[in-house]
C-alpha atoms as a PDB file:
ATOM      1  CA  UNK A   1       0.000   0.000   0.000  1.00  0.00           C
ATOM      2  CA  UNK A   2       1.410   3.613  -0.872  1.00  0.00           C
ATOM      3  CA  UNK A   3       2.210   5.875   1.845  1.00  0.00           C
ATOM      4  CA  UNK A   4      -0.254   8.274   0.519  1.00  0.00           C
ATOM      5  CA  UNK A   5      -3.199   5.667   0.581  1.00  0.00           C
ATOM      6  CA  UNK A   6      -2.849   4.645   4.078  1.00  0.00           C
ATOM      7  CA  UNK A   7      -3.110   8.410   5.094  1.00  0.00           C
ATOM      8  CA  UNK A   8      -6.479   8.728   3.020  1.00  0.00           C
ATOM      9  CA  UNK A   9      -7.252   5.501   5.009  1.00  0.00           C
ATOM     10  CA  UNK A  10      -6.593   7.723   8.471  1.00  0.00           C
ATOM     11  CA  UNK A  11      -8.493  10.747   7.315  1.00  0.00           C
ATOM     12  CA  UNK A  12     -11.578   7.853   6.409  1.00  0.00           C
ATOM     13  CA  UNK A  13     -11.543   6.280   9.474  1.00  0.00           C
ATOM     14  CA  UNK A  14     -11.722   9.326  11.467  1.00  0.00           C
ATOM     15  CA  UNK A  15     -14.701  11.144   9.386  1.00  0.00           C
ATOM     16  CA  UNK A  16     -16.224   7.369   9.674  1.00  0.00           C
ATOM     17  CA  UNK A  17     -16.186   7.470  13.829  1.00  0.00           C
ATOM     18  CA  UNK A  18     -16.792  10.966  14.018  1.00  0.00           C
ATOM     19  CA  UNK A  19     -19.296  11.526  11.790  1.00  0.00           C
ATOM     20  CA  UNK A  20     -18.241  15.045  10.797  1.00  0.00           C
ATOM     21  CA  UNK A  21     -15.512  16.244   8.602  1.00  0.00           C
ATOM     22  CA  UNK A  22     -14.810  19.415  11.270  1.00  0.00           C
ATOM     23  CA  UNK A  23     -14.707  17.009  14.060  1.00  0.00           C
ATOM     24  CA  UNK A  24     -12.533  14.763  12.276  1.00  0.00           C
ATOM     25  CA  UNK A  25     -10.067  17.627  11.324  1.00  0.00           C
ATOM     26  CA  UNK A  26      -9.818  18.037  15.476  1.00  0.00           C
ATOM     27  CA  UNK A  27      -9.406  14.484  15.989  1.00  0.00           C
ATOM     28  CA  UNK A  28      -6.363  14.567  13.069  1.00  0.00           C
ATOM     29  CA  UNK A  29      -5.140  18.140  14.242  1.00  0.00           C
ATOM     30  CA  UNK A  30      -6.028  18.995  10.225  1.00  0.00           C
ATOM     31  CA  UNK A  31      -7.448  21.648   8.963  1.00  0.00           C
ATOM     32  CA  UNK A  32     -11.057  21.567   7.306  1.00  0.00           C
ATOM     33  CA  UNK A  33     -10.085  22.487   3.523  1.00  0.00           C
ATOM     34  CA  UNK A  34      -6.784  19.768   4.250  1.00  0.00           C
ATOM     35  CA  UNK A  35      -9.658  16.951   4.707  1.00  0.00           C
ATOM     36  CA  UNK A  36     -11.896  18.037   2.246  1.00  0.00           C
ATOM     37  CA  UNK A  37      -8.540  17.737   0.156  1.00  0.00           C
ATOM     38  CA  UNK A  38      -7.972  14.138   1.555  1.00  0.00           C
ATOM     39  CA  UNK A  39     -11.769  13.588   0.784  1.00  0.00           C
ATOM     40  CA  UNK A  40     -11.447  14.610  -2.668  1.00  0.00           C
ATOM     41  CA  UNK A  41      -8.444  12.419  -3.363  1.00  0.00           C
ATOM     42  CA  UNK A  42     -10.229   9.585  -2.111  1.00  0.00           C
ATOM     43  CA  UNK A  43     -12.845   9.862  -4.857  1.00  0.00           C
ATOM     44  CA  UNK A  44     -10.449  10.507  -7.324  1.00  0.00           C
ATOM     45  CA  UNK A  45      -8.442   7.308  -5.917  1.00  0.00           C
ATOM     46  CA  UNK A  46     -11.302   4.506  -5.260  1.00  0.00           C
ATOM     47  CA  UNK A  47     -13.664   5.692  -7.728  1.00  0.00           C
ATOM     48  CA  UNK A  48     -16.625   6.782  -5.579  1.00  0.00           C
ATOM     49  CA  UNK A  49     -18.052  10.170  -4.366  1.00  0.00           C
ATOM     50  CA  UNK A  50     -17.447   8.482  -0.399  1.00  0.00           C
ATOM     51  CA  UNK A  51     -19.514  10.933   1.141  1.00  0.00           C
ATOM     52  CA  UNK A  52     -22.269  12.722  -0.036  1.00  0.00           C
ATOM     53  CA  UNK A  53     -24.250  15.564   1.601  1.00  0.00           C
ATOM     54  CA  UNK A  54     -26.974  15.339   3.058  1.00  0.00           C
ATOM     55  CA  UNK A  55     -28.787  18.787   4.461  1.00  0.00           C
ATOM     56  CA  UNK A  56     -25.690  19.947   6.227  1.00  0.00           C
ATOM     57  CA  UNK A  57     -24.855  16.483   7.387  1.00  0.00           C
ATOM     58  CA  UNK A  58     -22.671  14.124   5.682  1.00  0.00           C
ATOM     59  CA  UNK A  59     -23.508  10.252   4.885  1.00  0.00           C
ATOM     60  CA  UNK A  60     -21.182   7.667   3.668  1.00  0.00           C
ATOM     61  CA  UNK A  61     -21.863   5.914   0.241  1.00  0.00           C
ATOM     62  CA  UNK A  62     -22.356   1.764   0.202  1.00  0.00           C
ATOM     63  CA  UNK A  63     -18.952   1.859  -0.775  1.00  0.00           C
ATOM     64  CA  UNK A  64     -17.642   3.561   2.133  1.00  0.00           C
ATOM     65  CA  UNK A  65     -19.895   1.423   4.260  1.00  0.00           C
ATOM     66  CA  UNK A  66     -18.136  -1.640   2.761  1.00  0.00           C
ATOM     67  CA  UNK A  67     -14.870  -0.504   3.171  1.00  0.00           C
ATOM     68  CA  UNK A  68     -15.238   0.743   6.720  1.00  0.00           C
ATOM     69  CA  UNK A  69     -16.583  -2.613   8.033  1.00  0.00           C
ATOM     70  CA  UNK A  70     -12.917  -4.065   6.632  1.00  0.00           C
ATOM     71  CA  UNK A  71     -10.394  -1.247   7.252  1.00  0.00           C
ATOM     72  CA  UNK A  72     -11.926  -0.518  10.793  1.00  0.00           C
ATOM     73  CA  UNK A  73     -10.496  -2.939  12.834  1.00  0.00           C
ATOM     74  CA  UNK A  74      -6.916  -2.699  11.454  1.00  0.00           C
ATOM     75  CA  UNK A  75      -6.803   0.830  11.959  1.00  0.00           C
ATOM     76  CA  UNK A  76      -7.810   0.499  15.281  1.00  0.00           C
ATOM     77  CA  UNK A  77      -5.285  -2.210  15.723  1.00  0.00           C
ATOM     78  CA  UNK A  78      -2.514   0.121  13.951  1.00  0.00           C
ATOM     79  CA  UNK A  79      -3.289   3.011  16.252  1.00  0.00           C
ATOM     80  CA  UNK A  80      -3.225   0.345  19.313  1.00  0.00           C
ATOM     81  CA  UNK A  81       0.635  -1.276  18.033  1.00  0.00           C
ATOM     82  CA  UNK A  82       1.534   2.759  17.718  1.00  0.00           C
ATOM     83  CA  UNK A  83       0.311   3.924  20.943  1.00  0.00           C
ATOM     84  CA  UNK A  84       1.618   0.955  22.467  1.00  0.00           C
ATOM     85  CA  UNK A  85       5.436   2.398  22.404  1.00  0.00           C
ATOM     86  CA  UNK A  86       4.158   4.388  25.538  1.00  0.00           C
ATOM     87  CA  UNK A  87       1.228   6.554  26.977  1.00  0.00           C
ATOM     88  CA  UNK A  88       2.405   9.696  28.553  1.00  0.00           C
ATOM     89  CA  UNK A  89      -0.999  11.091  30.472  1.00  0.00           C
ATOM     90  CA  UNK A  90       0.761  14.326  31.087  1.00  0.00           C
ATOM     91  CA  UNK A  91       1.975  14.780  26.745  1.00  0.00           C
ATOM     92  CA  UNK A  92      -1.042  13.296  25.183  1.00  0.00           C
ATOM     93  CA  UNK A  93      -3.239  15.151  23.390  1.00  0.00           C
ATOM     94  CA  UNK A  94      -5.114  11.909  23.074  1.00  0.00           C
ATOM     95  CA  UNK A  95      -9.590  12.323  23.238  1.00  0.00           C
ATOM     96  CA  UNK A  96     -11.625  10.024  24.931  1.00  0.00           C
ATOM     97  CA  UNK A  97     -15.654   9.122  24.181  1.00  0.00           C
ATOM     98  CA  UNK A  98     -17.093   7.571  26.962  1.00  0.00           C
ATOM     99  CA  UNK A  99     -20.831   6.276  26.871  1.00  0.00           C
ATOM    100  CA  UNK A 100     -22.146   6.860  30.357  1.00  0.00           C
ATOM    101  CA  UNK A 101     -25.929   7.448  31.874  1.00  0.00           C
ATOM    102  CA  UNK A 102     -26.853  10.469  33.101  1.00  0.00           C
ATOM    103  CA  UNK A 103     -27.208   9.292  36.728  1.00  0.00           C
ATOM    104  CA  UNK A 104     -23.514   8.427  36.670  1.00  0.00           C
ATOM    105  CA  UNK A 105     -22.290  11.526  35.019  1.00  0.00           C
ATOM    106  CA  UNK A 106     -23.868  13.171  38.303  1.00  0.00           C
ATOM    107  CA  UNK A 107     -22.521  11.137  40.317  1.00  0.00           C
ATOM    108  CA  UNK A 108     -18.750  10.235  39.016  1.00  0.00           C
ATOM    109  CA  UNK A 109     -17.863  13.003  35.697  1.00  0.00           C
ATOM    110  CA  UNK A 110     -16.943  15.704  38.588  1.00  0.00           C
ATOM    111  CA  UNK A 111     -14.291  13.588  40.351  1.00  0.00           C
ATOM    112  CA  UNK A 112     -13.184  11.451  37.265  1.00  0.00           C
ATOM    113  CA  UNK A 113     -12.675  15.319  35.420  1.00  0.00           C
ATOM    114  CA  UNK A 114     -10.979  16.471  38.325  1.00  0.00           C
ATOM    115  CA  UNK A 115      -8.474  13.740  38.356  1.00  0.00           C
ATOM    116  CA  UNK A 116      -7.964  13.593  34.385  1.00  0.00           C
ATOM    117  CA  UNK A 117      -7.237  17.767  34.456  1.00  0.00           C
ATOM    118  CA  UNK A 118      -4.436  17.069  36.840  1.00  0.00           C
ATOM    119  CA  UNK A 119      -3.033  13.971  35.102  1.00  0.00           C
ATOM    120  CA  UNK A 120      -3.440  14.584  31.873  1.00  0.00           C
ATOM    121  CA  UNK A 121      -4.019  18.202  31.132  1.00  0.00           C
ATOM    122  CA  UNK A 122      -4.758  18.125  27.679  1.00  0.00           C
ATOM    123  CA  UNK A 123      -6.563  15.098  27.268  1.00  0.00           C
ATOM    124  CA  UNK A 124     -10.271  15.639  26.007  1.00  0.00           C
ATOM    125  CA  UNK A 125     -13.086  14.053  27.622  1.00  0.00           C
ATOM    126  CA  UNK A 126     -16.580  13.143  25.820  1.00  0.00           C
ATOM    127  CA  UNK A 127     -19.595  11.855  27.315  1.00  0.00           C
ATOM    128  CA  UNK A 128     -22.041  10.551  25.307  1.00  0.00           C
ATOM    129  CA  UNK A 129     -25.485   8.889  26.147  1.00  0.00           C
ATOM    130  CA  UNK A 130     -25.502   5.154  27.668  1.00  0.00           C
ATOM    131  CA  UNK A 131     -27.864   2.723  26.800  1.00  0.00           C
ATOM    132  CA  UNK A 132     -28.117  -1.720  27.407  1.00  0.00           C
ATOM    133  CA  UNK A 133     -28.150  -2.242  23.252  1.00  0.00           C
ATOM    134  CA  UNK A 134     -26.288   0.727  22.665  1.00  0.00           C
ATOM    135  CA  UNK A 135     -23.411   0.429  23.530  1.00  0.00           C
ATOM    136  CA  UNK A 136     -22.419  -2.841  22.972  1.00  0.00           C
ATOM    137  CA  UNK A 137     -22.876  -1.014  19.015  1.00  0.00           C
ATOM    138  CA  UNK A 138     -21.320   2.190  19.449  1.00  0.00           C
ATOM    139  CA  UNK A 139     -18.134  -0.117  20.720  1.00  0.00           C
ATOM    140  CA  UNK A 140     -18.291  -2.046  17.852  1.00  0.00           C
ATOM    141  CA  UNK A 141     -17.935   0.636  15.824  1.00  0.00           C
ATOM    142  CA  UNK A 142     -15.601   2.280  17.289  1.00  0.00           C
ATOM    143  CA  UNK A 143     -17.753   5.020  17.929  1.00  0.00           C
ATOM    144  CA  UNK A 144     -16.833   4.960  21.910  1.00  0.00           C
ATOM    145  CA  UNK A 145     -13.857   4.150  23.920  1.00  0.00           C
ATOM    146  CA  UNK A 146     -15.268   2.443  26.864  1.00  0.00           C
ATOM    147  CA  UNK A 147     -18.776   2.257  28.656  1.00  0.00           C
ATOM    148  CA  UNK A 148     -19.854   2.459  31.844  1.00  0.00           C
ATOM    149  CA  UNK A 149     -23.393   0.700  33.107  1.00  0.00           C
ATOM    150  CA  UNK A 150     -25.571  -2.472  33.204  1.00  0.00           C
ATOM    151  CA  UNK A 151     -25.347  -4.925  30.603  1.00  0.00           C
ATOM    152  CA  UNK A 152     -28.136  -6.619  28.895  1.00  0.00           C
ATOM    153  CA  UNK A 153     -25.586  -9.200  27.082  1.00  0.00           C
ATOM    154  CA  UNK A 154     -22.026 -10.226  26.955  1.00  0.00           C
ATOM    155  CA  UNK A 155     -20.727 -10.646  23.897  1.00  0.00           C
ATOM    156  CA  UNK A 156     -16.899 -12.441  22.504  1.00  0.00           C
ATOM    157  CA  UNK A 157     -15.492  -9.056  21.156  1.00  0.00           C
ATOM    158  CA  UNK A 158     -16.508  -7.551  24.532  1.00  0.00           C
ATOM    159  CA  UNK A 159     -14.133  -7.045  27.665  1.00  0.00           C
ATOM    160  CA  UNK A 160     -15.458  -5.928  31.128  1.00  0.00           C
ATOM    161  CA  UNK A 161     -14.900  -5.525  34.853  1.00  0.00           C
ATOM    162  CA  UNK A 162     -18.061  -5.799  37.290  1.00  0.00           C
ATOM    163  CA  UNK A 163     -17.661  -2.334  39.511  1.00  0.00           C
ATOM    164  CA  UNK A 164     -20.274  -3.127  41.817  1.00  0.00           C
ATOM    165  CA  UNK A 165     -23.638  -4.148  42.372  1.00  0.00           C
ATOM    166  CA  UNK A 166     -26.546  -1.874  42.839  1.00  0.00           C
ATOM    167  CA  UNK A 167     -29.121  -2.698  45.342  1.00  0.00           C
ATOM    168  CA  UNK A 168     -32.288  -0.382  45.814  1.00  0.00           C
ATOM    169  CA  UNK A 169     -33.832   1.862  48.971  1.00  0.00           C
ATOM    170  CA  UNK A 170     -37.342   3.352  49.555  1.00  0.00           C
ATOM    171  CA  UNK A 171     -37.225   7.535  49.738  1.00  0.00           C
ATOM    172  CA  UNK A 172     -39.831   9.694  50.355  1.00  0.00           C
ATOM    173  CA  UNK A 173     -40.437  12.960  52.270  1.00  0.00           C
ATOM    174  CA  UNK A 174     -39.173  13.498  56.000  1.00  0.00           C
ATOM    175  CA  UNK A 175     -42.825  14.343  56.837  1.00  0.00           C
ATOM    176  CA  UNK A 176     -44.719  12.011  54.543  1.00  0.00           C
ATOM    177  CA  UNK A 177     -47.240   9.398  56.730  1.00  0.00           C
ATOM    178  CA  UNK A 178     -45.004   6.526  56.433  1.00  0.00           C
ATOM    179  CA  UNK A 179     -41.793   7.883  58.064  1.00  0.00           C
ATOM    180  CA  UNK A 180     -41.012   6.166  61.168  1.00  0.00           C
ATOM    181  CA  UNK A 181     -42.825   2.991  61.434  1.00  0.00           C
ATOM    182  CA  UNK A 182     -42.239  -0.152  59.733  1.00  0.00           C
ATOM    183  CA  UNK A 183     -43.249  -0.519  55.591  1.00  0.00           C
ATOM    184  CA  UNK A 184     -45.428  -3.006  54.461  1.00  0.00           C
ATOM    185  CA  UNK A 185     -46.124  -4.731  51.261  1.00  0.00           C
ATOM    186  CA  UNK A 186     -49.654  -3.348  51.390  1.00  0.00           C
ATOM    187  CA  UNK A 187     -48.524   0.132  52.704  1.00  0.00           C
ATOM    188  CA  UNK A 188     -46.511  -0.248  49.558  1.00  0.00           C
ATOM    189  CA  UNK A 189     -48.864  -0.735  47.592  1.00  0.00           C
ATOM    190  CA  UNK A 190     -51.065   1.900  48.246  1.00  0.00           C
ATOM    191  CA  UNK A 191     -49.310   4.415  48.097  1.00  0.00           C
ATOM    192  CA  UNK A 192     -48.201   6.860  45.143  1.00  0.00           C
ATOM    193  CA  UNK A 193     -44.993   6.057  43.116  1.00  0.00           C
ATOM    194  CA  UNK A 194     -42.325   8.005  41.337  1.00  0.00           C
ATOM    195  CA  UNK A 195     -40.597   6.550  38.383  1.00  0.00           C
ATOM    196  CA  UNK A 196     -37.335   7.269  37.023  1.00  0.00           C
ATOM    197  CA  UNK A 197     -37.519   6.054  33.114  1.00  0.00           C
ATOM    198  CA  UNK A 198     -35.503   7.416  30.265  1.00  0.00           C
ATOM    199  CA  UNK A 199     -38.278   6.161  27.937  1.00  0.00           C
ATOM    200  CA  UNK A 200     -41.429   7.051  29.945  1.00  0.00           C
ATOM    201  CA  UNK A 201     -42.505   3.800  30.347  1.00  0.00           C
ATOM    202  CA  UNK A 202     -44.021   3.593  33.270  1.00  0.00           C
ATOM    203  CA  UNK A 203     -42.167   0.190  34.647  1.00  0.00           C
ATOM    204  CA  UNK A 204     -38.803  -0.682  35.654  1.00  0.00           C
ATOM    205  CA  UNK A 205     -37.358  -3.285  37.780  1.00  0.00           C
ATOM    206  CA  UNK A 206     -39.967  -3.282  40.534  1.00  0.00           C
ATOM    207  CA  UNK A 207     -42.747  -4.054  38.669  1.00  0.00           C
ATOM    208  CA  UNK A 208     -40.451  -6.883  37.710  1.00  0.00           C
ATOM    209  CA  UNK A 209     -40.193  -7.874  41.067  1.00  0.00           C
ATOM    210  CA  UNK A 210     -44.154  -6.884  42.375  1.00  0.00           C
ATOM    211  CA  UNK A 211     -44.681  -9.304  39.250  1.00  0.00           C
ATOM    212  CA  UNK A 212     -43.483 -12.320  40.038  1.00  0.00           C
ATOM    213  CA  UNK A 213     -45.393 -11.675  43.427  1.00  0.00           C
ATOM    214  CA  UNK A 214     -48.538 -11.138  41.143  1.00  0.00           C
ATOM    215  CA  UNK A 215     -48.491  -7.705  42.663  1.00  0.00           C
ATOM    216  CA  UNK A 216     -48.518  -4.138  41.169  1.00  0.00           C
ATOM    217  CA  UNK A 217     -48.319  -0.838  42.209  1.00  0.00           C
ATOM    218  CA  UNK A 218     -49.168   2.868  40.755  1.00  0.00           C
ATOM    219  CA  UNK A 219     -46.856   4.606  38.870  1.00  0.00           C
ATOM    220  CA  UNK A 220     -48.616   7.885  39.581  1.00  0.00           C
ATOM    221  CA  UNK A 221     -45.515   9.877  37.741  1.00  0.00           C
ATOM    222  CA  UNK A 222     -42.590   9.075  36.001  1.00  0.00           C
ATOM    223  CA  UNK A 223     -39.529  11.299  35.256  1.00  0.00           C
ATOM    224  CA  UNK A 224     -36.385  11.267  32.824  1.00  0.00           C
ATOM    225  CA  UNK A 225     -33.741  12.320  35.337  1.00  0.00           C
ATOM    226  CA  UNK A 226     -32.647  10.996  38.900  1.00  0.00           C
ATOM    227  CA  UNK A 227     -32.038  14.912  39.997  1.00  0.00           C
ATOM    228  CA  UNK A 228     -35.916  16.057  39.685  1.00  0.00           C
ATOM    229  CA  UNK A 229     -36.757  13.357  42.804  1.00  0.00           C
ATOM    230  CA  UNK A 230     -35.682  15.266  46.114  1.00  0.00           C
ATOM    231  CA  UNK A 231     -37.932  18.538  45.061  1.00  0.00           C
ATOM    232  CA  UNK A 232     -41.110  16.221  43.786  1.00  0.00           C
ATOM    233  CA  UNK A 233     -40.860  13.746  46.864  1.00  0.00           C
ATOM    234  CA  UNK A 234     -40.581  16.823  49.115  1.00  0.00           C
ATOM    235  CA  UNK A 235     -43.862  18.752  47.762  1.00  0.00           C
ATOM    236  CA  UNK A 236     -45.700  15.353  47.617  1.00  0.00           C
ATOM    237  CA  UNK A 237     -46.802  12.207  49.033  1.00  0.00           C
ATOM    238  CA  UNK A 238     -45.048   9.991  46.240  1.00  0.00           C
ATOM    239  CA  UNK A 239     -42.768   8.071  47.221  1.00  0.00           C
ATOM    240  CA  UNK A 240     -39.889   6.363  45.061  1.00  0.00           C
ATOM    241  CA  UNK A 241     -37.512   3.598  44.498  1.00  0.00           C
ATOM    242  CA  UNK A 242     -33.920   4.561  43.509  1.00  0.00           C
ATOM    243  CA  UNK A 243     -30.456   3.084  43.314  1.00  0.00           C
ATOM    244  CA  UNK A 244     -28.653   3.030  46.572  1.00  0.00           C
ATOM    245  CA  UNK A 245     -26.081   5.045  44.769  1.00  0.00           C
ATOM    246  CA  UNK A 246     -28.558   8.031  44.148  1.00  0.00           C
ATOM    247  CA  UNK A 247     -29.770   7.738  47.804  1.00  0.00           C
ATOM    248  CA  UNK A 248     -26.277   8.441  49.151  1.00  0.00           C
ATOM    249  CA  UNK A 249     -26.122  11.736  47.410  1.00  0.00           C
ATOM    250  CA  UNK A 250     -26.420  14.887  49.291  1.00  0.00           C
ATOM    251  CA  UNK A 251     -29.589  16.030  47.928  1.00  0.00           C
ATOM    252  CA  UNK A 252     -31.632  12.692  49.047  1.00  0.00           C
ATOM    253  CA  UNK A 253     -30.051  11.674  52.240  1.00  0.00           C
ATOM    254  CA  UNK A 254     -30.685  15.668  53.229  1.00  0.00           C
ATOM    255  CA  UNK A 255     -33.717  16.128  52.125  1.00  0.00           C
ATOM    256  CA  UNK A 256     -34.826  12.751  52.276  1.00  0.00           C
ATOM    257  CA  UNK A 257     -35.751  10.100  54.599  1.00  0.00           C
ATOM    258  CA  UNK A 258     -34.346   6.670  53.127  1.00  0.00           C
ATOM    259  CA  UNK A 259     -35.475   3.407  54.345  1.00  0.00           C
ATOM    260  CA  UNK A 260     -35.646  -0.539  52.834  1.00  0.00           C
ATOM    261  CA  UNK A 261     -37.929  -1.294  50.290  1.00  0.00           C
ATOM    262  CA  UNK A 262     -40.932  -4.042  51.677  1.00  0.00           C
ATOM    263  CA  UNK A 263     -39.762  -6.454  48.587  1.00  0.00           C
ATOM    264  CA  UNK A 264     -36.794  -8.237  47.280  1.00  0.00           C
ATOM    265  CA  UNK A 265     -35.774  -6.088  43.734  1.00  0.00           C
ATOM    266  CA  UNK A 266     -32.863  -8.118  42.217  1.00  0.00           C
ATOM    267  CA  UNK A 267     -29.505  -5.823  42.073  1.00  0.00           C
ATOM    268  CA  UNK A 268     -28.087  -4.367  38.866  1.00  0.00           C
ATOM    269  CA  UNK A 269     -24.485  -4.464  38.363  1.00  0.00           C
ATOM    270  CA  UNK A 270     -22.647  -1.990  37.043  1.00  0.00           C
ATOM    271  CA  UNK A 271     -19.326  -2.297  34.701  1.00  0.00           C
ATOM    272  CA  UNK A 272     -16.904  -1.036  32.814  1.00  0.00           C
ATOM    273  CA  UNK A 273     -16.885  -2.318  29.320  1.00  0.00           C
ATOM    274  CA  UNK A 274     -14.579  -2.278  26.518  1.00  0.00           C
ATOM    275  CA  UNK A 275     -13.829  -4.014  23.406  1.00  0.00           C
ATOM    276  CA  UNK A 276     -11.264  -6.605  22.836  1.00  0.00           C
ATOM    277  CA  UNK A 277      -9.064  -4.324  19.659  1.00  0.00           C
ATOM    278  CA  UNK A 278      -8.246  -1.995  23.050  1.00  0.00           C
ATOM    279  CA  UNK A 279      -7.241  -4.371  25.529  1.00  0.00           C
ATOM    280  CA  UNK A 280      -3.554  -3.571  25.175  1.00  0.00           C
ATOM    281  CA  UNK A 281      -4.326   0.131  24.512  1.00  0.00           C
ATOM    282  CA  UNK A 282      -1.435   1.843  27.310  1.00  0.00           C
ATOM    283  CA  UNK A 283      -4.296   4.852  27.126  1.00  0.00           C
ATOM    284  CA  UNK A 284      -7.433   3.300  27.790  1.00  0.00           C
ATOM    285  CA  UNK A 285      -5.846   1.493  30.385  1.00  0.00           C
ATOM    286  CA  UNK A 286      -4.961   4.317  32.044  1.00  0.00           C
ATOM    287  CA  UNK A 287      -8.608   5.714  31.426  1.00  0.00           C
ATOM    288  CA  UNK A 288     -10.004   2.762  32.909  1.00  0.00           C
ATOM    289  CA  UNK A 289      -8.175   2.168  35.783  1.00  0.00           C
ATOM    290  CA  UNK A 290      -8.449   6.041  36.393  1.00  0.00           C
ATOM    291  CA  UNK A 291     -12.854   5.442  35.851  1.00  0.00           C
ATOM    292  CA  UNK A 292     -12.419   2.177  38.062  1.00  0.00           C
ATOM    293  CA  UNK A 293     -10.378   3.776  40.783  1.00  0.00           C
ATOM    294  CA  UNK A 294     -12.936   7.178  41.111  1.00  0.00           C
ATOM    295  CA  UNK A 295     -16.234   5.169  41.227  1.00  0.00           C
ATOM    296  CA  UNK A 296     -15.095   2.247  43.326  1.00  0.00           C
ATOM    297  CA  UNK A 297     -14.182   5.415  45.740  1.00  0.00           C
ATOM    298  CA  UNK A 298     -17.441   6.474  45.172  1.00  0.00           C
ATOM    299  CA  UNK A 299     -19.047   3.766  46.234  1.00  0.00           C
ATOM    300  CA  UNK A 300     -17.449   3.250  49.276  1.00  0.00           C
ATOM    301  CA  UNK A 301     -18.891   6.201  50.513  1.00  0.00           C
ATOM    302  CA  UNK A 302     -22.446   5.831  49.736  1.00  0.00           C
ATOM    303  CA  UNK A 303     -22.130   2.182  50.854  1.00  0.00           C
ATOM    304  CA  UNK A 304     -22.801   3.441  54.621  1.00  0.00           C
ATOM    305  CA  UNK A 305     -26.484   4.272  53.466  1.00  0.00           C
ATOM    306  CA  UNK A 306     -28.435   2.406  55.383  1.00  0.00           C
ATOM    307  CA  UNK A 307     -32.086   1.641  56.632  1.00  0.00           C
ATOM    308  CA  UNK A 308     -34.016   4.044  57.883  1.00  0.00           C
ATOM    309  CA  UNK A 309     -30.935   7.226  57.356  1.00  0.00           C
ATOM    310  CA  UNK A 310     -32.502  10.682  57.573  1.00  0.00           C
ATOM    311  CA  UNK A 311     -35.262   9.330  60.075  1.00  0.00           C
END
């Protein structure tokens, strides 16, 4: 292959993951009119427009598409041997895409930031939304670095490490008719129920668990984010089941009072996830370790939240 091929094959592969020729002229440290140069060299070169437009969006031809799904893993494996001479946190200039939910950017992007600015000053940091399905795709395609959440499936091209394992508490309002005796299943029941659900579907792993009891409950509201519950719960009589990571933050075990749900809701483990071309990656180990290191601390300090806190 001729020197001047394999760097069209760098500018492709980095339009490919980002999506964007500006973004990929960041990624390169290139200049917009140098890769729509490289861009129009390609077409001259393979015979195919590559990319067309498409409103101010760009979208890859079938050929591209073809070629991407062969050249991607190589390149990533070229960029791994390369990097692999050494990984300097406080040099690179290296960016990082992390898929992570929204309840643990709250809870883990301030620390995890803090600690990247003062080891590695000029590496970038991208969050990008987590889902199950997700991301298992977006690592496929290179589109992320490494994940951070549950897992619906494990899969052969996948690596991960189990973080911990989130078990559930009951919150509700410090003045709310429940506070201070002992919950029942039919106390439970009655009452008025908050939902956290990115989708708005009104059930989540309780219902799971109040269904194999052939039991159900009222969903009376449901919300998209974990940081809307201490100001509803307080000006209402729901009541909610969260992650016992959420209920160790500030604003719930405050505001809060925090207690054990009346039911057995099977725990959700949380990981860090990775695929396999990366493993040897000197960066993302560092990243990693870095990710693992901040929310295992974390955890150990929410992991004192216990029955009946804030009572």
């Amino acid at each position: 292959m001729k020197s001047q091929e394999l760097t069209l094959l760098q500018v492709f592969d980095a339009i490919m993951t980002e999506g964007s020729v500006t973004q990929a002229g960041h990624r390169l440290a290139m200049s917009q009119p140098a890769v729509s140069n490289a861009i129009a060299r390609m077409r001259d070169i393979w015979k195919d427009p590559v990319f067309v437009k498409k409103g101010r969006q760009i979208e890859p031809t079938a050929f591209a598409q073809s070629l991407w799904a062969q050249v991607r893993d190589p390149m990533q494996q070229l960029a791994s041997a390369l990097e692999s001479r050494g990984f300097d946190p406080a040099q690179s200039h290296r960016q990082f895409r992390i898929a992570i939910a929204d309840l643990s950017v709250d809870l883990y992007w301030l620390p995890f930031s803090c600690q990247v600015a003062e080891q590695a000053p000029h590496v970038d940091l991208y969050a990008v939304p987590y889902t199950r399905m997700g991301v298992i795709e977006q690592l496929r395609e290179a589109r992320i670095d490494i994940g951070l959440g549950p897992l619906n499936q494990h899969d052969r091209s996948l690596r991960s490490i189990p973080l911990y394992q989130n078990s559930y508490k009951l919150v509700m309002r410090k003045s709310h008719p429940l506070v201070g005796k002992p919950i029942t299943m039919d106390d439970f029941l009655a009452a008025k129920h908050l939902l956290v659900s990115q989708s708005g579907d009104p059930r989540g792993n309780v219902d799971q668990a109040l269904q194999r009891l052939e039991k159900r409950r009222r969903v009376a509201m449901t919300v998209n984010h974990f940081s809307a519950v201490p100001k509803l719960l307080s000006h209402s009589d729901l009541i909610a089941v969260v992650p016992q990571m959420v209920a160790g933050g500030t604003h719930f075990s405050s505001e809060l009072w925090i207690t054990d749900p009346p039911l057995s809701i099977e725990p959700s483990p949380i990981y860090l996830v990775w695929h396999t071309r990366l493993d040897r990656d000197p960066g993302l180990i560092w990243l990693r370790d870095l990710l693992e290191n901040v929310v295992q601390e974390e955890w150990a300090k929410c992991s004192h939240c216990n029955s009946d806190s804030g009572s």
